[in-house]
PDB file of N, CA and C in Angstrom:
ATOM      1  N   UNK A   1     128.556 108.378 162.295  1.00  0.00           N
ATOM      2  CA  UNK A   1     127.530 108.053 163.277  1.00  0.00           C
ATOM      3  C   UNK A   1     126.490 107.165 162.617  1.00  0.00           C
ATOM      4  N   UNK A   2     126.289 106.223 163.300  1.00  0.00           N
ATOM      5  CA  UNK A   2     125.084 105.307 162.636  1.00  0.00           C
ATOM      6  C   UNK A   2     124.317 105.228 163.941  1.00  0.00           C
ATOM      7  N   UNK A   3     122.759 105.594 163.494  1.00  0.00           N
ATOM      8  CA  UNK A   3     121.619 105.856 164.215  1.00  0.00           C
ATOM      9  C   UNK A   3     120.848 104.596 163.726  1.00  0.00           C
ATOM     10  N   UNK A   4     120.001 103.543 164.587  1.00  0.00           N
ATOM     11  CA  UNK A   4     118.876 102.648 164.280  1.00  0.00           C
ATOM     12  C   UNK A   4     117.295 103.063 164.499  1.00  0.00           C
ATOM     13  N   UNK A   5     117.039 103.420 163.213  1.00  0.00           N
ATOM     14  CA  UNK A   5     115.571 103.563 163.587  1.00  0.00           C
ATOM     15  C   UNK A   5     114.630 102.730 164.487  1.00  0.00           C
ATOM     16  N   UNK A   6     114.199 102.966 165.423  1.00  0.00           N
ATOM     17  CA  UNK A   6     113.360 102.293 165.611  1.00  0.00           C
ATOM     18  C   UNK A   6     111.799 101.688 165.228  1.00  0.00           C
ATOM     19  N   UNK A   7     111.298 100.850 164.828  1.00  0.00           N
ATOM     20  CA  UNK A   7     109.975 100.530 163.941  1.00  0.00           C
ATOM     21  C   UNK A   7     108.728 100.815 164.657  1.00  0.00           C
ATOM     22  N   UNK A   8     107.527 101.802 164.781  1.00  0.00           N
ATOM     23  CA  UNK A   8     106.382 101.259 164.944  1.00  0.00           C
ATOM     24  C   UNK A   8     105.552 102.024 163.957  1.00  0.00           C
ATOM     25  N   UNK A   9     104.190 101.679 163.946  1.00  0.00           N
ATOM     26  CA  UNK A   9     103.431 101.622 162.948  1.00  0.00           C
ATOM     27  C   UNK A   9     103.570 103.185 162.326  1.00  0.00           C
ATOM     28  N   UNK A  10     103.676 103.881 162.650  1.00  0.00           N
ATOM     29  CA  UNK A  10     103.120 105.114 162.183  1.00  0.00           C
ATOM     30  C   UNK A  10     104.658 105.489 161.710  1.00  0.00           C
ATOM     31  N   UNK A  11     105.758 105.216 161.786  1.00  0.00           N
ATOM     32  CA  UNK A  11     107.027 105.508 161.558  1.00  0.00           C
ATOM     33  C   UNK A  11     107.217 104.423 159.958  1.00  0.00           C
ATOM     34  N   UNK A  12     106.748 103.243 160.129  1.00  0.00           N
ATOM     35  CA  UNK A  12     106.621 102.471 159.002  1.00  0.00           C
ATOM     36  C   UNK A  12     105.946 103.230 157.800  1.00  0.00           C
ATOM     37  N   UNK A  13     104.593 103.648 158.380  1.00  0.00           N
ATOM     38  CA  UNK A  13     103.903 104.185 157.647  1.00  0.00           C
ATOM     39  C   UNK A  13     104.258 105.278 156.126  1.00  0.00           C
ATOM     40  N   UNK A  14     104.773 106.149 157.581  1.00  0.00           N
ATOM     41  CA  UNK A  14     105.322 107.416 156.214  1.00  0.00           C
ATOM     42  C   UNK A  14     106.465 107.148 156.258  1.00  0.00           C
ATOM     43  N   UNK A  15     107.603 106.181 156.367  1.00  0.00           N
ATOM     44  CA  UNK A  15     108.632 105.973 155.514  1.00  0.00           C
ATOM     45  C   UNK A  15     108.030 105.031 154.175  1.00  0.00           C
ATOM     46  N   UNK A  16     107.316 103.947 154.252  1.00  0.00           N
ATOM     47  CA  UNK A  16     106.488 103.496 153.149  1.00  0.00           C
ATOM     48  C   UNK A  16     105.787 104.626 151.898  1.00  0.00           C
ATOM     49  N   UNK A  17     105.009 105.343 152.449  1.00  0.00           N
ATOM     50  CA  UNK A  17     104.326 106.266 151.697  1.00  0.00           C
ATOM     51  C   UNK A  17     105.417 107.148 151.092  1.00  0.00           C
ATOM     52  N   UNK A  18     106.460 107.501 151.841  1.00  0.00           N
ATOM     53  CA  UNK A  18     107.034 108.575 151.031  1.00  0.00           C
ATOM     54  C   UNK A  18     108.016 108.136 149.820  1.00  0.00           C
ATOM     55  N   UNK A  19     108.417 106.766 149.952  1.00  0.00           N
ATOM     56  CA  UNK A  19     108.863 106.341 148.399  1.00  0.00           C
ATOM     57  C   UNK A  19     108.225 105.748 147.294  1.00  0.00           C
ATOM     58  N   UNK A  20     106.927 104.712 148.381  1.00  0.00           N
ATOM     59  CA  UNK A  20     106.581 104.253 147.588  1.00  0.00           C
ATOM     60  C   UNK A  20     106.074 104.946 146.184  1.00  0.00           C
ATOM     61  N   UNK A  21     106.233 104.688 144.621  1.00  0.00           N
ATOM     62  CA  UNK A  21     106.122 105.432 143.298  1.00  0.00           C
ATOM     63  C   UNK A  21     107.423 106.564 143.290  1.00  0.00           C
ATOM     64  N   UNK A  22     108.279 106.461 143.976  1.00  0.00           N
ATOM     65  CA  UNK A  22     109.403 107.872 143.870  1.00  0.00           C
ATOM     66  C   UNK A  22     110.156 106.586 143.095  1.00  0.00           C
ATOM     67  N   UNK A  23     110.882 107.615 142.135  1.00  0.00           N
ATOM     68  CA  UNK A  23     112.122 107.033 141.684  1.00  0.00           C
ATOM     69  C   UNK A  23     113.530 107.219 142.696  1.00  0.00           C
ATOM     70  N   UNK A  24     113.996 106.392 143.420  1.00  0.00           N
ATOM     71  CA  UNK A  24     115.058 106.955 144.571  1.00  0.00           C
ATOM     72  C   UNK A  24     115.724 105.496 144.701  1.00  0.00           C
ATOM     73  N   UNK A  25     116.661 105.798 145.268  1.00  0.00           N
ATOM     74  CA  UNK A  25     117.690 105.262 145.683  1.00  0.00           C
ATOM     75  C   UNK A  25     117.363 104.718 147.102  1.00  0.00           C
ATOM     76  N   UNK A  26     116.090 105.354 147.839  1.00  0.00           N
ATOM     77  CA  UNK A  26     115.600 104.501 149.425  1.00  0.00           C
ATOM     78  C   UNK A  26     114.598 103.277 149.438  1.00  0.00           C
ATOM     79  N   UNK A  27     114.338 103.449 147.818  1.00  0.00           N
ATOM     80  CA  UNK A  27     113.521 102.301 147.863  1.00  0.00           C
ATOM     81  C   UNK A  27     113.660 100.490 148.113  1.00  0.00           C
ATOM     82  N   UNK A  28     115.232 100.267 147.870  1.00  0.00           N
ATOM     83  CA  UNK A  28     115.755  98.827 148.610  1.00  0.00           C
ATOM     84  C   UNK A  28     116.012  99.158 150.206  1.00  0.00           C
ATOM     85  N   UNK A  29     116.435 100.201 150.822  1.00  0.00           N
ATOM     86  CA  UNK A  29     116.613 100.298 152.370  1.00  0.00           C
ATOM     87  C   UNK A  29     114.984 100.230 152.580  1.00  0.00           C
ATOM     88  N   UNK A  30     114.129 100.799 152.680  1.00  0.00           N
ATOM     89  CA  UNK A  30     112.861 100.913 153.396  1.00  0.00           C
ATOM     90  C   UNK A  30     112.494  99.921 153.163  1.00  0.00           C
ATOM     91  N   UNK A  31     112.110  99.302 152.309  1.00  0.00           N
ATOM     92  CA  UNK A  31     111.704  97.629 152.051  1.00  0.00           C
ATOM     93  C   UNK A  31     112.682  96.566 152.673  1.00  0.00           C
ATOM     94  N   UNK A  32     113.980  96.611 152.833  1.00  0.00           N
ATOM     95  CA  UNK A  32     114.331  96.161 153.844  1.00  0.00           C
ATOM     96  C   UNK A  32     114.477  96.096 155.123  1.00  0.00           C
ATOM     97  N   UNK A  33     113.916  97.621 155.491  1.00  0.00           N
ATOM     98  CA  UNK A  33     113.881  98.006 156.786  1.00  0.00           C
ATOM     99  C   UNK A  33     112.583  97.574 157.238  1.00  0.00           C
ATOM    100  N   UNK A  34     111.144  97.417 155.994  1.00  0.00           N
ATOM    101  CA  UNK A  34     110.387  96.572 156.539  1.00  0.00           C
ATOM    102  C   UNK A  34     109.770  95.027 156.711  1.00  0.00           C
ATOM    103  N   UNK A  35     110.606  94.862 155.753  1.00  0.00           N
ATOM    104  CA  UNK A  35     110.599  93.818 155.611  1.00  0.00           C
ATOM    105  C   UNK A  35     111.371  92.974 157.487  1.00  0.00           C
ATOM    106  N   UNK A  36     112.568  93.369 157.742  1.00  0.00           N
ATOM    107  CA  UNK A  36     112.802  93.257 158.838  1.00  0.00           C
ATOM    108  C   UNK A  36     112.493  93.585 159.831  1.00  0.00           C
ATOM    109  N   UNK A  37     111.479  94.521 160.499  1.00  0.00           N
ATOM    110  CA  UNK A  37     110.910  95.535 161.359  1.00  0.00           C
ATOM    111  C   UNK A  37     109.459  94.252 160.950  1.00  0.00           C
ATOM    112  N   UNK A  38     108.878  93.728 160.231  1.00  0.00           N
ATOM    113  CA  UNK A  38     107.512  93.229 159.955  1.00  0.00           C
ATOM    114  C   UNK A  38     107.228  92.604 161.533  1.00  0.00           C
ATOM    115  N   UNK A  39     107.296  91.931 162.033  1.00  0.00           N
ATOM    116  CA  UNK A  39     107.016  91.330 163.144  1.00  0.00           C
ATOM    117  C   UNK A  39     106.741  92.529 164.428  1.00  0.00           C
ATOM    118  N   UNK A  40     107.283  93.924 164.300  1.00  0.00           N
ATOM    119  CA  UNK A  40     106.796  94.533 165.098  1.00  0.00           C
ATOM    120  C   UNK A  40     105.516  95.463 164.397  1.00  0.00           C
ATOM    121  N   UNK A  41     105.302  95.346 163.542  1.00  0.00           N
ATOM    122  CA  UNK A  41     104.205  96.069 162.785  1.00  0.00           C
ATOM    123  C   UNK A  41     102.514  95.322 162.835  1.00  0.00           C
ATOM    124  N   UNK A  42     101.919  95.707 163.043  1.00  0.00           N
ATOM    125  CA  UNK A  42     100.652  95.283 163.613  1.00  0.00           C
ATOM    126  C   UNK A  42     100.212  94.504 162.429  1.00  0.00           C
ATOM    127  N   UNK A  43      98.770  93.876 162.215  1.00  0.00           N
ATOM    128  CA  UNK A  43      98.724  93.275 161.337  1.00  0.00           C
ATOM    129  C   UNK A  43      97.517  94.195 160.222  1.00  0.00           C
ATOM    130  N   UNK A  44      97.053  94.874 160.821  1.00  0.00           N
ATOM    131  CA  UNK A  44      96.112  96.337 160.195  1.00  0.00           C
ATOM    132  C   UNK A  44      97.490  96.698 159.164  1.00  0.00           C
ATOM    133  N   UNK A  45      98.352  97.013 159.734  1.00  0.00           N
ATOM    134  CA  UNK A  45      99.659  97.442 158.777  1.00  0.00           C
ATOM    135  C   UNK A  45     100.292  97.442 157.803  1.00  0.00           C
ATOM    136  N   UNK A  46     100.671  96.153 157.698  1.00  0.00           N
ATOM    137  CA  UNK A  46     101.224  94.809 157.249  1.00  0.00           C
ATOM    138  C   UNK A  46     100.229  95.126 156.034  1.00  0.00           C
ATOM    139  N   UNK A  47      98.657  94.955 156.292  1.00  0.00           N
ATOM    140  CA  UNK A  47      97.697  94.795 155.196  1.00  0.00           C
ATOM    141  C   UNK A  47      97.431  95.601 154.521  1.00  0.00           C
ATOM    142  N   UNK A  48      97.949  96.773 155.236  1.00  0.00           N
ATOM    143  CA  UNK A  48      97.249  97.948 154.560  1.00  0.00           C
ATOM    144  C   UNK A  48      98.530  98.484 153.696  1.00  0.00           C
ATOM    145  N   UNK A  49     100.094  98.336 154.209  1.00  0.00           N
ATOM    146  CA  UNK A  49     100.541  98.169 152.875  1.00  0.00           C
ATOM    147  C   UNK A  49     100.932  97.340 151.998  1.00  0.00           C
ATOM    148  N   UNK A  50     100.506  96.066 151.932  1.00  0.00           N
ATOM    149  CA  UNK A  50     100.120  95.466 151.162  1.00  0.00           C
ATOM    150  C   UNK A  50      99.468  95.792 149.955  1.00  0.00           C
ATOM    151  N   UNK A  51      97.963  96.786 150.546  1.00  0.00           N
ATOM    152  CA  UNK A  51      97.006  97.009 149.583  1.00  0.00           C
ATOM    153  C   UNK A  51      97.314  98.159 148.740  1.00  0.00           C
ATOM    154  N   UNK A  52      98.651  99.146 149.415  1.00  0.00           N
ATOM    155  CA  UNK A  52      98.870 100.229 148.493  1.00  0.00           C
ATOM    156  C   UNK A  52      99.765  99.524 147.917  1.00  0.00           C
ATOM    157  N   UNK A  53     100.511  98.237 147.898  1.00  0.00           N
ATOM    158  CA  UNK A  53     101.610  98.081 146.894  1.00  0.00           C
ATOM    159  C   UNK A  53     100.657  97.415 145.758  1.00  0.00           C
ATOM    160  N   UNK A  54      99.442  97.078 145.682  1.00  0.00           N
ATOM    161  CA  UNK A  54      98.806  96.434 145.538  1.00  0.00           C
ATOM    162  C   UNK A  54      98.141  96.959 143.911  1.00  0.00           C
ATOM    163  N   UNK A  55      97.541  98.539 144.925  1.00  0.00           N
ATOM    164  CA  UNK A  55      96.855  99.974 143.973  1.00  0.00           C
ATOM    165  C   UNK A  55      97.915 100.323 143.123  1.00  0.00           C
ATOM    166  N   UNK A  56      99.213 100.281 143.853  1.00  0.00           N
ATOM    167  CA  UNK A  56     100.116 101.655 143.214  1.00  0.00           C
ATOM    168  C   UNK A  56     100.596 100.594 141.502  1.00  0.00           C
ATOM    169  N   UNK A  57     101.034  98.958 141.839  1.00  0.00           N
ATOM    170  CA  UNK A  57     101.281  98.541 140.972  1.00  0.00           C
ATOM    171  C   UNK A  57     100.104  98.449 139.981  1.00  0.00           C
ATOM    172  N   UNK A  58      98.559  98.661 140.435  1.00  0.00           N
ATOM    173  CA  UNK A  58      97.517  98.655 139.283  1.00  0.00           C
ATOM    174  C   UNK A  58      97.730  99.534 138.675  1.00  0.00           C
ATOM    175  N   UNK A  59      97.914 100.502 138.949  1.00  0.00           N
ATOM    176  CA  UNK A  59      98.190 101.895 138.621  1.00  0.00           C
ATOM    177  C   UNK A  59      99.219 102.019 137.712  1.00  0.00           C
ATOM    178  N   UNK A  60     100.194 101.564 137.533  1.00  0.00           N
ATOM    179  CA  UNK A  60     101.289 101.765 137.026  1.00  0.00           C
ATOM    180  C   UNK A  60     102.301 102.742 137.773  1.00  0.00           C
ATOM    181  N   UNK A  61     101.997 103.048 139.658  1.00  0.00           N
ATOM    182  CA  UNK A  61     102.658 104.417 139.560  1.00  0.00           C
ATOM    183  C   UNK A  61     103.570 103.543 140.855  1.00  0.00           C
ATOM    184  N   UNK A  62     104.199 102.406 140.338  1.00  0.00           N
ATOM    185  CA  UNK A  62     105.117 101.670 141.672  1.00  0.00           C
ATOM    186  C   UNK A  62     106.489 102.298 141.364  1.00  0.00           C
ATOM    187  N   UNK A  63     106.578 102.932 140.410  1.00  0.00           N
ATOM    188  CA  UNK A  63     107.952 102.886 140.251  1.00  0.00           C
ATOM    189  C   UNK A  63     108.537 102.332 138.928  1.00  0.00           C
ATOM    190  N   UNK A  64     109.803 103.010 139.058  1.00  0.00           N
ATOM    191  CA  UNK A  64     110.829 102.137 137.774  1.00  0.00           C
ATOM    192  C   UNK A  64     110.728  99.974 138.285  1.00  0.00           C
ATOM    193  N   UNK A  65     111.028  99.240 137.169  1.00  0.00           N
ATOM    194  CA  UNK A  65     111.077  97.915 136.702  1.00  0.00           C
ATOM    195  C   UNK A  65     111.876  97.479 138.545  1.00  0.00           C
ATOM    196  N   UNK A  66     112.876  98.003 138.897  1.00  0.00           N
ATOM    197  CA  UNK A  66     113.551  97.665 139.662  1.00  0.00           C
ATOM    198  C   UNK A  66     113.204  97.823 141.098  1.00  0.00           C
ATOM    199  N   UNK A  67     112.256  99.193 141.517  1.00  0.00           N
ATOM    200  CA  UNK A  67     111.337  99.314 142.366  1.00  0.00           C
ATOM    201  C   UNK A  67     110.684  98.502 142.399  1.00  0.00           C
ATOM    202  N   UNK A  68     109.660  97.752 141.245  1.00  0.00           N
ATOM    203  CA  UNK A  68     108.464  97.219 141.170  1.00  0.00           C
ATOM    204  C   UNK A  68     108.992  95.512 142.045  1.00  0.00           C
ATOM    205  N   UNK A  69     110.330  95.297 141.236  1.00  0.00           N
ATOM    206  CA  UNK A  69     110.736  94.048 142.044  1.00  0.00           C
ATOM    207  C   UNK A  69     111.119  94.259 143.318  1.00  0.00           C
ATOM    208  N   UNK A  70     111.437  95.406 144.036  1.00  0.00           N
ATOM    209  CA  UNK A  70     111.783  95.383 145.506  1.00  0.00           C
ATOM    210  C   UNK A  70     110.542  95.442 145.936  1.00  0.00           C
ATOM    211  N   UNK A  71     109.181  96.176 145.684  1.00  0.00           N
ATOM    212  CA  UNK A  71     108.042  96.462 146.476  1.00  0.00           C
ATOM    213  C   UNK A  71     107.055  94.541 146.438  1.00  0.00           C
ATOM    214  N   UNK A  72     107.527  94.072 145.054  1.00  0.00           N
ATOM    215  CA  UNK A  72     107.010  92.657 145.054  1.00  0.00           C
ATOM    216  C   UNK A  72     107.550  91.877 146.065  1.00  0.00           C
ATOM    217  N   UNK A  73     108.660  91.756 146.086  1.00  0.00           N
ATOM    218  CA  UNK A  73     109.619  91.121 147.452  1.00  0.00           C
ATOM    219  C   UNK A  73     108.867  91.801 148.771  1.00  0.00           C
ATOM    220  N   UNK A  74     109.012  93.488 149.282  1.00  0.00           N
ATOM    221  CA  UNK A  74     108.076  93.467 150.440  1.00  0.00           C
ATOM    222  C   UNK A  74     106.229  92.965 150.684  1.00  0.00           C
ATOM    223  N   UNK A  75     106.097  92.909 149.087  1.00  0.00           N
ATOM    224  CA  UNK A  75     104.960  92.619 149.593  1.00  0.00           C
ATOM    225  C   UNK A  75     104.152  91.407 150.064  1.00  0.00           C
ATOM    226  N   UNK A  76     105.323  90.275 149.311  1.00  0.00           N
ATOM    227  CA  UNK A  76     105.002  88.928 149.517  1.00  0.00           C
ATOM    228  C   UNK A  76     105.764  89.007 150.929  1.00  0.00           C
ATOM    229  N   UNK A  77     106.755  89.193 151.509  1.00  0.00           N
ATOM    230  CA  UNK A  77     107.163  89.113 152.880  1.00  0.00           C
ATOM    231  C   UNK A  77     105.809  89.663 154.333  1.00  0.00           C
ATOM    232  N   UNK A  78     105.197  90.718 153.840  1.00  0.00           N
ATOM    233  CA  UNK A  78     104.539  91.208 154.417  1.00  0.00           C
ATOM    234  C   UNK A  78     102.904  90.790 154.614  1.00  0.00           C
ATOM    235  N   UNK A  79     102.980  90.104 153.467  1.00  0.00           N
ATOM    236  CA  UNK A  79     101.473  89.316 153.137  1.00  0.00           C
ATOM    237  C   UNK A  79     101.477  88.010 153.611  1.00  0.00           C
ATOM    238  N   UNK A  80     102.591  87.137 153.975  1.00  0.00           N
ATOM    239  CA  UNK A  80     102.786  86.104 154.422  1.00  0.00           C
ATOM    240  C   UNK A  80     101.982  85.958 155.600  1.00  0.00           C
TER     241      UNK A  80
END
């Protein structure tokens, strides 16, 4: 069975929050899922995770080397 999420803000939200800094295996699907879903995501959204990919990489807490390059890819897509 394959189910399509559907995108709006608050569904973006905590799928974002809950990997972003996890070491996992969902971290290329959700970044692609928003990365593609971006156009239905408001622009409050868009910015605001922006600004946690923003913190989390000041931080050091984005993730393993390979995360850090998928969350860089959503974030320049999303900041555009």
């Amino acid at each position: 069975m394959s189910a399509k999420l559907e995108c709006n803000d608050s569904i973006a939200m905590c799928a974002f929050r809950y990997v972003l800094g996890r070491r996992t295996y969902q971290v290329p699907f959700v970044v692609e899922w928003l990365i593609e879903s971006q156009s239905k995501l408001n622009s409050d959204t868009r910015a605001q995770i922006v600004k946690e990919i923003d913190v989390a990489d000041e931080r050091g807490e984005i993730g393993m080397d390979m995360d850090r390059a998928e969350w860089m890819k959503c974030r320049t897509a999303l900041a555009g």
